[in-house]
Structure formats: structure tokens, C-alpha cells
PDB file of N, CA and C in Angstrom:
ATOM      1  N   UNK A   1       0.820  -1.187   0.000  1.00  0.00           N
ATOM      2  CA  UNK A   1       0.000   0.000   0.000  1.00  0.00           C
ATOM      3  C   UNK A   1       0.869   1.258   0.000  1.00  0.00           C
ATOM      4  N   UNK A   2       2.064   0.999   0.489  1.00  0.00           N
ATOM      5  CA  UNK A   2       2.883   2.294   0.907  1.00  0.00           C
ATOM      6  C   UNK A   2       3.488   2.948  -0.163  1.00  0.00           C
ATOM      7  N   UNK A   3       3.757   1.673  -0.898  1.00  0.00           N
ATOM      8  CA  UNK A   3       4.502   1.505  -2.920  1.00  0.00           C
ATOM      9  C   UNK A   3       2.752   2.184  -3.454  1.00  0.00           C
ATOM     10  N   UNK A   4       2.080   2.298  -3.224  1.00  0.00           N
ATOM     11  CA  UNK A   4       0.809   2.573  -4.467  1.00  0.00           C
ATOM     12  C   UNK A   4       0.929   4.166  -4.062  1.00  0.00           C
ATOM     13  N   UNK A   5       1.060   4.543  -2.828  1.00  0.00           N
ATOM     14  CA  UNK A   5       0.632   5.948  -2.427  1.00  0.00           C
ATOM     15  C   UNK A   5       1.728   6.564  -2.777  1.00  0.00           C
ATOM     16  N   UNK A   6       3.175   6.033  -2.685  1.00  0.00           N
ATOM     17  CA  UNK A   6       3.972   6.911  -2.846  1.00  0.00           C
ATOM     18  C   UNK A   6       4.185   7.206  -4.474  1.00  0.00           C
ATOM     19  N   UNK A   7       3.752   5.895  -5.207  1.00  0.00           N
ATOM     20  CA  UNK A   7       3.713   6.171  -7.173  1.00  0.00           C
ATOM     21  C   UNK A   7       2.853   7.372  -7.348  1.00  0.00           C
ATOM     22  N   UNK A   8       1.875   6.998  -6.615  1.00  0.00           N
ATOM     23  CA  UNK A   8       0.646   8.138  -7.041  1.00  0.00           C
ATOM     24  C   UNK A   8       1.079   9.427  -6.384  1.00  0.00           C
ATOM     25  N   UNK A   9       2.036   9.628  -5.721  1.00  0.00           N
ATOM     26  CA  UNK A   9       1.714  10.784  -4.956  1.00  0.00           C
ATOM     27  C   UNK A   9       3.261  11.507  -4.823  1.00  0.00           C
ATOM     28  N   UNK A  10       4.037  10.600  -5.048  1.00  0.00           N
ATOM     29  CA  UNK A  10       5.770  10.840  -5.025  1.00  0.00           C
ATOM     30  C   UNK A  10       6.108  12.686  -5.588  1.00  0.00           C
ATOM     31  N   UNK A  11       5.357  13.565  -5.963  1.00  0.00           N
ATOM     32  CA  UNK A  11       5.902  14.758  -5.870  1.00  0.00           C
ATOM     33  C   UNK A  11       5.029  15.444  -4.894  1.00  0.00           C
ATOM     34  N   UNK A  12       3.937  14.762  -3.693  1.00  0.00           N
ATOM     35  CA  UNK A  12       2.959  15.874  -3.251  1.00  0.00           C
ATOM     36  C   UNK A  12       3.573  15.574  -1.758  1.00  0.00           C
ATOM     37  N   UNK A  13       4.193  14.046  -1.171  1.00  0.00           N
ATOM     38  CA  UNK A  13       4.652  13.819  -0.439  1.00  0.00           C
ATOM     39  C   UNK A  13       5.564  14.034   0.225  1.00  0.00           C
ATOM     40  N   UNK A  14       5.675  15.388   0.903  1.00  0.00           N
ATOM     41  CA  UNK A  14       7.262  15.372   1.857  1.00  0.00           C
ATOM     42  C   UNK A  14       8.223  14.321   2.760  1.00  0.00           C
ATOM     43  N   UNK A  15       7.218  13.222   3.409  1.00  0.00           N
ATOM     44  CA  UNK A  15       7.474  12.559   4.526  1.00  0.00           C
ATOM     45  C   UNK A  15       5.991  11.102   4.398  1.00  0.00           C
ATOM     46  N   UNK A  16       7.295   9.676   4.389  1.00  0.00           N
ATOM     47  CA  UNK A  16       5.975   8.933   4.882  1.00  0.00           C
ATOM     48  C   UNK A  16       6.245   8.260   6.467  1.00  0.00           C
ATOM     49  N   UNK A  17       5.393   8.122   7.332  1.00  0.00           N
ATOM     50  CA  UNK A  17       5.842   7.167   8.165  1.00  0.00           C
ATOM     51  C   UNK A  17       5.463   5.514   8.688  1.00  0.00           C
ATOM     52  N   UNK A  18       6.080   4.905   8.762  1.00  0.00           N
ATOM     53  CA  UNK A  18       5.120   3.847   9.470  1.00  0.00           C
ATOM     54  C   UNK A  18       5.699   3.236  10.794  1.00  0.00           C
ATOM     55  N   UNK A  19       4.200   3.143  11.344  1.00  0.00           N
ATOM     56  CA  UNK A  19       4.849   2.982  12.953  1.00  0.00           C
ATOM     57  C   UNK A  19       4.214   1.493  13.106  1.00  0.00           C
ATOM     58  N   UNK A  20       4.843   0.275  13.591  1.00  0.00           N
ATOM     59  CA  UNK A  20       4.429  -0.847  13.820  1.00  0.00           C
ATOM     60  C   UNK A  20       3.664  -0.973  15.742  1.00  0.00           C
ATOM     61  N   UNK A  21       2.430  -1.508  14.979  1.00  0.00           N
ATOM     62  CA  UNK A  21       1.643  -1.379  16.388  1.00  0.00           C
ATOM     63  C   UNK A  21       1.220  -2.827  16.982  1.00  0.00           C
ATOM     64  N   UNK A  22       0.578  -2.898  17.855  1.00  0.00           N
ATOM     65  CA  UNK A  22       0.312  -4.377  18.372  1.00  0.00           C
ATOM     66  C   UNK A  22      -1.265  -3.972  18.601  1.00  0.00           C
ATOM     67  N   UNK A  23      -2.108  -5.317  18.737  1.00  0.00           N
ATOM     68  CA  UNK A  23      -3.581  -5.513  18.548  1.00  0.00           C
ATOM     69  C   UNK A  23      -4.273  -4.920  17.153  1.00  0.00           C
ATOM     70  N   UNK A  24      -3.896  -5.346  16.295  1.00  0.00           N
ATOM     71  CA  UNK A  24      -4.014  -5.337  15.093  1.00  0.00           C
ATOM     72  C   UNK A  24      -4.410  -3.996  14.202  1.00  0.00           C
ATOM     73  N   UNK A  25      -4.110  -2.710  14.890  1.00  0.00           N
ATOM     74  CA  UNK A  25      -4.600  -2.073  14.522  1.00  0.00           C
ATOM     75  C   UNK A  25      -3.545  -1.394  12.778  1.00  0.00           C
ATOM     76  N   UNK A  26      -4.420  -0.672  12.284  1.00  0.00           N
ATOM     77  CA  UNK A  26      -4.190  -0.684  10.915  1.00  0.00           C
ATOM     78  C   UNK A  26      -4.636   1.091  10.741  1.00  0.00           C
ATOM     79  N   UNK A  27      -4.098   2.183  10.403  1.00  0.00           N
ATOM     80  CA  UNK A  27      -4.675   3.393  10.678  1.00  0.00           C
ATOM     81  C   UNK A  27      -3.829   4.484   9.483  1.00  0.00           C
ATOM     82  N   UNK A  28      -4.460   4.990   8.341  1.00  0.00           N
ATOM     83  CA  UNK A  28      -3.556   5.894   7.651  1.00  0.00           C
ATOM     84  C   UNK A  28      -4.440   7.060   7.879  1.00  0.00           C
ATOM     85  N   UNK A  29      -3.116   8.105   7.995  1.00  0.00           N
ATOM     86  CA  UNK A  29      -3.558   9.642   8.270  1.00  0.00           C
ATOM     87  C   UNK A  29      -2.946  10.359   6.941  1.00  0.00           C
ATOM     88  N   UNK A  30      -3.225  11.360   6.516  1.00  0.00           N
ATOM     89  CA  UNK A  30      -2.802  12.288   5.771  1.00  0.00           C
ATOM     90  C   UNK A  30      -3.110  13.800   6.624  1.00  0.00           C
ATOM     91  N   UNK A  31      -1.511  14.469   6.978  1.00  0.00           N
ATOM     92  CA  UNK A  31      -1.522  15.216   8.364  1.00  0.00           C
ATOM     93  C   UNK A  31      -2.186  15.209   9.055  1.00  0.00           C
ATOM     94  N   UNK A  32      -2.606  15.518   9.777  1.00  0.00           N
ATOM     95  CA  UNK A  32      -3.598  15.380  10.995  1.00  0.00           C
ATOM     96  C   UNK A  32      -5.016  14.524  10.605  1.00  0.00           C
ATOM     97  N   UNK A  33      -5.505  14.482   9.468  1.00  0.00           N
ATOM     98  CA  UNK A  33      -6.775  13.640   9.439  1.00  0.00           C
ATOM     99  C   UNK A  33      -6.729  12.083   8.678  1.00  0.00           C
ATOM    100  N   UNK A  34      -7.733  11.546   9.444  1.00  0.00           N
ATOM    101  CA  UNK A  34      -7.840  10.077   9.691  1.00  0.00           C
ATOM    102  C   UNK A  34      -8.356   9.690   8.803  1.00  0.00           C
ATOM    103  N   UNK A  35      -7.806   8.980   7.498  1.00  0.00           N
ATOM    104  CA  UNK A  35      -8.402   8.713   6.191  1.00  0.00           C
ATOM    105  C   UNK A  35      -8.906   7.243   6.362  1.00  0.00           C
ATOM    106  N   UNK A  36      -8.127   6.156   7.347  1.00  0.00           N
ATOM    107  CA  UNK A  36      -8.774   4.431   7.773  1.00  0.00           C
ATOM    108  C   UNK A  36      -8.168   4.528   9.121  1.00  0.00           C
ATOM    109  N   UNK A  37      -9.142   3.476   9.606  1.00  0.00           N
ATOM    110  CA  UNK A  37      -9.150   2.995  10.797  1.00  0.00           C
ATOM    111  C   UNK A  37      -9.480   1.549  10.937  1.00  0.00           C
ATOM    112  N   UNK A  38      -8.819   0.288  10.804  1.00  0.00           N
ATOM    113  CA  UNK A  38      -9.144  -0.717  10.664  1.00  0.00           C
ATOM    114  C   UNK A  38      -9.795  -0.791  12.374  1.00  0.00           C
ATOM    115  N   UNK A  39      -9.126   0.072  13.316  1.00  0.00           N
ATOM    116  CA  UNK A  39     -10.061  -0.512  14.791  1.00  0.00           C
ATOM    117  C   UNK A  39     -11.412  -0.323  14.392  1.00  0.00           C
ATOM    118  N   UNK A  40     -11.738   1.436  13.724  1.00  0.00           N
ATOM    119  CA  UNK A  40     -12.661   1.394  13.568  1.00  0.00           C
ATOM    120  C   UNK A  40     -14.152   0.742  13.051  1.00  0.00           C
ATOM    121  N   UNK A  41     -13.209   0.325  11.762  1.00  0.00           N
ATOM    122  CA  UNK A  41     -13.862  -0.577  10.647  1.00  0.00           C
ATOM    123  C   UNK A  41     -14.177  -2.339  10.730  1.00  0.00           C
ATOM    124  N   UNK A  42     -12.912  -2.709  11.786  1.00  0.00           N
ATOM    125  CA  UNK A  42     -13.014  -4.355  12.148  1.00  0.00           C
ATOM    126  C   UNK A  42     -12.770  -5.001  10.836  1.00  0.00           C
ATOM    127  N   UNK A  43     -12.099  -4.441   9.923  1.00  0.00           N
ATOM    128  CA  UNK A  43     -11.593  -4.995   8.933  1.00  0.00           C
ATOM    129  C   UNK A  43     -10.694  -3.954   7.984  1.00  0.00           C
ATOM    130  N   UNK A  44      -9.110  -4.824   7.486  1.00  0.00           N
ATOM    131  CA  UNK A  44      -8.501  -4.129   6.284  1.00  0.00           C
ATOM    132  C   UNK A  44      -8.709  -3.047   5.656  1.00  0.00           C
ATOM    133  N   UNK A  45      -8.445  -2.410   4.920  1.00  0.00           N
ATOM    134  CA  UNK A  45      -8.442  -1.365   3.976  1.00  0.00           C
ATOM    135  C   UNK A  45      -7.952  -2.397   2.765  1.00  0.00           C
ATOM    136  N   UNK A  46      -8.857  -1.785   1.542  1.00  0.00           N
ATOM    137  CA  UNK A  46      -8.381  -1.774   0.244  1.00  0.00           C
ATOM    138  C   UNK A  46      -7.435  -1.249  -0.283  1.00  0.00           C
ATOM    139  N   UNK A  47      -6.872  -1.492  -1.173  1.00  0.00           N
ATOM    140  CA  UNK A  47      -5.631  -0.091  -1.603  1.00  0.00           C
ATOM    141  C   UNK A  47      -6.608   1.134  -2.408  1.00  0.00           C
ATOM    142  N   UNK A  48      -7.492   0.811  -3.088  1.00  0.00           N
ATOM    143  CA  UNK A  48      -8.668   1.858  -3.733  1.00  0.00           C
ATOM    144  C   UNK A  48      -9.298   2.249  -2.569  1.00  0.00           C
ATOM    145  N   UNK A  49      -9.235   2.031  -1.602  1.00  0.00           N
ATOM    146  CA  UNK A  49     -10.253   2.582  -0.710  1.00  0.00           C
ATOM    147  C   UNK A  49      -9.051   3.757   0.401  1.00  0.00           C
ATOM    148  N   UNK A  50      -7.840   3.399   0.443  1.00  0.00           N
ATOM    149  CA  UNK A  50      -7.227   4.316   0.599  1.00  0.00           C
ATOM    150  C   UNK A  50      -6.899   5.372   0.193  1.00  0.00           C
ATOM    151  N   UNK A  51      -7.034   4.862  -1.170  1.00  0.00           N
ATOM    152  CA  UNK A  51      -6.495   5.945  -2.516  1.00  0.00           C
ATOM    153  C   UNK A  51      -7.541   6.965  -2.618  1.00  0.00           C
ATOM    154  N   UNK A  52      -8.620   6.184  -2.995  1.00  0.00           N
ATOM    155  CA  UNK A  52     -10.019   7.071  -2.692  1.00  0.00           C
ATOM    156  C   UNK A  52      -9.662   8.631  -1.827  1.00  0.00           C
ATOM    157  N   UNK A  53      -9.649   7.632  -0.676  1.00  0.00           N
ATOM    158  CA  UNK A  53      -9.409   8.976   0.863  1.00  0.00           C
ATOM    159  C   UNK A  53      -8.610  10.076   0.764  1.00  0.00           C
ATOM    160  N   UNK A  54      -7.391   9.600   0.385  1.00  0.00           N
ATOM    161  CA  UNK A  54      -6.134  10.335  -0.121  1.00  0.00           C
ATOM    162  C   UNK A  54      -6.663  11.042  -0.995  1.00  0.00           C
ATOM    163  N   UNK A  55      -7.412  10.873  -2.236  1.00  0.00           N
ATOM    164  CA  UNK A  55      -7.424  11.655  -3.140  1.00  0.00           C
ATOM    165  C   UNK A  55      -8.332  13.308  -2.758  1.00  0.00           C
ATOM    166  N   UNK A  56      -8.894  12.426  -1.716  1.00  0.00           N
ATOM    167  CA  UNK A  56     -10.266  13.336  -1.147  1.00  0.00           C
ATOM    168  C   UNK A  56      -9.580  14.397  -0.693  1.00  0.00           C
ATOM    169  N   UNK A  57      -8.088  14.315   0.230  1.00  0.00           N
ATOM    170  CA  UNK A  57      -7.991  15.294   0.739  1.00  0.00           C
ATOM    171  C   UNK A  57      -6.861  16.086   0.272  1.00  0.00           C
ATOM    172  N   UNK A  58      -5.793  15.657  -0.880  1.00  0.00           N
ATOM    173  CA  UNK A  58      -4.981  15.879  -1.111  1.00  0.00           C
ATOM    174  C   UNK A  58      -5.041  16.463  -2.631  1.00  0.00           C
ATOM    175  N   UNK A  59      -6.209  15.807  -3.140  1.00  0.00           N
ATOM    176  CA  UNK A  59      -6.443  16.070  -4.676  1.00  0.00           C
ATOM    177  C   UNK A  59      -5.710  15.318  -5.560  1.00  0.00           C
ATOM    178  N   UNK A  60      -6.765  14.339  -6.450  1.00  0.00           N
ATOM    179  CA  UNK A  60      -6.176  13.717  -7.429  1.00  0.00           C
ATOM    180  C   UNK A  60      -4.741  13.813  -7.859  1.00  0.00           C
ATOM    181  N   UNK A  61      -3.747  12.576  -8.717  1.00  0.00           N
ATOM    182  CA  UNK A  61      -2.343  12.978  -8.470  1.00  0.00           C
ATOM    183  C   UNK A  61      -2.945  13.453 -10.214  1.00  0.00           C
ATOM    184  N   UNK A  62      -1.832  14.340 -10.726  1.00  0.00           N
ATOM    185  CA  UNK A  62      -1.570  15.328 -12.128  1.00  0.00           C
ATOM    186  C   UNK A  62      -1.034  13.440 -13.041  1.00  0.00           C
ATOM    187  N   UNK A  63      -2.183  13.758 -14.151  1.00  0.00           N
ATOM    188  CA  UNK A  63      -1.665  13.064 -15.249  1.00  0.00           C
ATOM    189  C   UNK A  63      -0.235  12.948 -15.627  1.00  0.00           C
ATOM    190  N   UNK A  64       0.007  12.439 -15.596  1.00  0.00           N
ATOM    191  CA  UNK A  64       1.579  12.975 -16.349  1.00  0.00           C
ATOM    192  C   UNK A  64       1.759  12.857 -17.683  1.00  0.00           C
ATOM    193  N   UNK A  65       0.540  12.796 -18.476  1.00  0.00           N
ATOM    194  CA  UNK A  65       0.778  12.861 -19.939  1.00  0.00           C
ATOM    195  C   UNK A  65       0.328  14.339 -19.777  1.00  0.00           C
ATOM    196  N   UNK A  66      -0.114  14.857 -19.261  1.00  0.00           N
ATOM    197  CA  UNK A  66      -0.999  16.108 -19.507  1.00  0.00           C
ATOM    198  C   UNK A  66       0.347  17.717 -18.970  1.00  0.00           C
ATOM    199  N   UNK A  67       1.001  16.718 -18.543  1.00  0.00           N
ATOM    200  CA  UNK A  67       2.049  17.964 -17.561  1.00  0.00           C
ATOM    201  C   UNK A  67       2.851  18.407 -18.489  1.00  0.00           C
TER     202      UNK A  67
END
């Protein structure tokens, strides 16, 4: 998932992190807001369903045929 966000997103991204947690939790933020929450959800994330989120708050990534 970390390889899909950073293709799509590799010039909007300053910084990624990942922090390894215990009790299964599963959680991506884009700065301060909470795009998944597997505690919340009781199940996985999709990689489209991340991407989705991301796109929501960050704005679609630029074609690159179009640039």
C-alpha cells in the first residue's frame, strides 16, 4: 500500500511514516486527518479505498501525460 501511495503521490509527499503497532490495529492519516481505521472498521483497507481517501484530501495525483 505504501509503494501505491507513494507512485501516485511521489511529488505531493514530503514525509511517509510507518509505525508498527500491536492488537491489530491498521490506521492511515494524511496530516492530521484520519483517512482508515481498521479498529474502527473491524476490517482491512483496500488499496482503492485508501487511494479514494487520499485523493479526497490531497487532490487527485496530475496526469503525467498532460504535464
Amino acid at each position: 500500500m505504501v509503494q501505491a501511495i507513494l507512485g501516485k503521490y511521489e511529488h505531493e509527499i514530503d514525509d511517509i511514516t510507518l509505525i508498527p503497532s500491536k492488537g491489530g490495529a491498521f490506521e492511515v492519516l494524511v496530516g492530521d486527518n484520519l483517512v482508515y481505521s481498521k479498529l474502527d472498521t473491524g476490517r482491512h483497507a483496500t488499496i482503492d479505498e485508501v487511494m479514494e481517501s487520499v485523493d479526497a484530501i490531497i487532490g487527485p495525483a496530475p496526469d503525467p501525460e498532460n504535464t
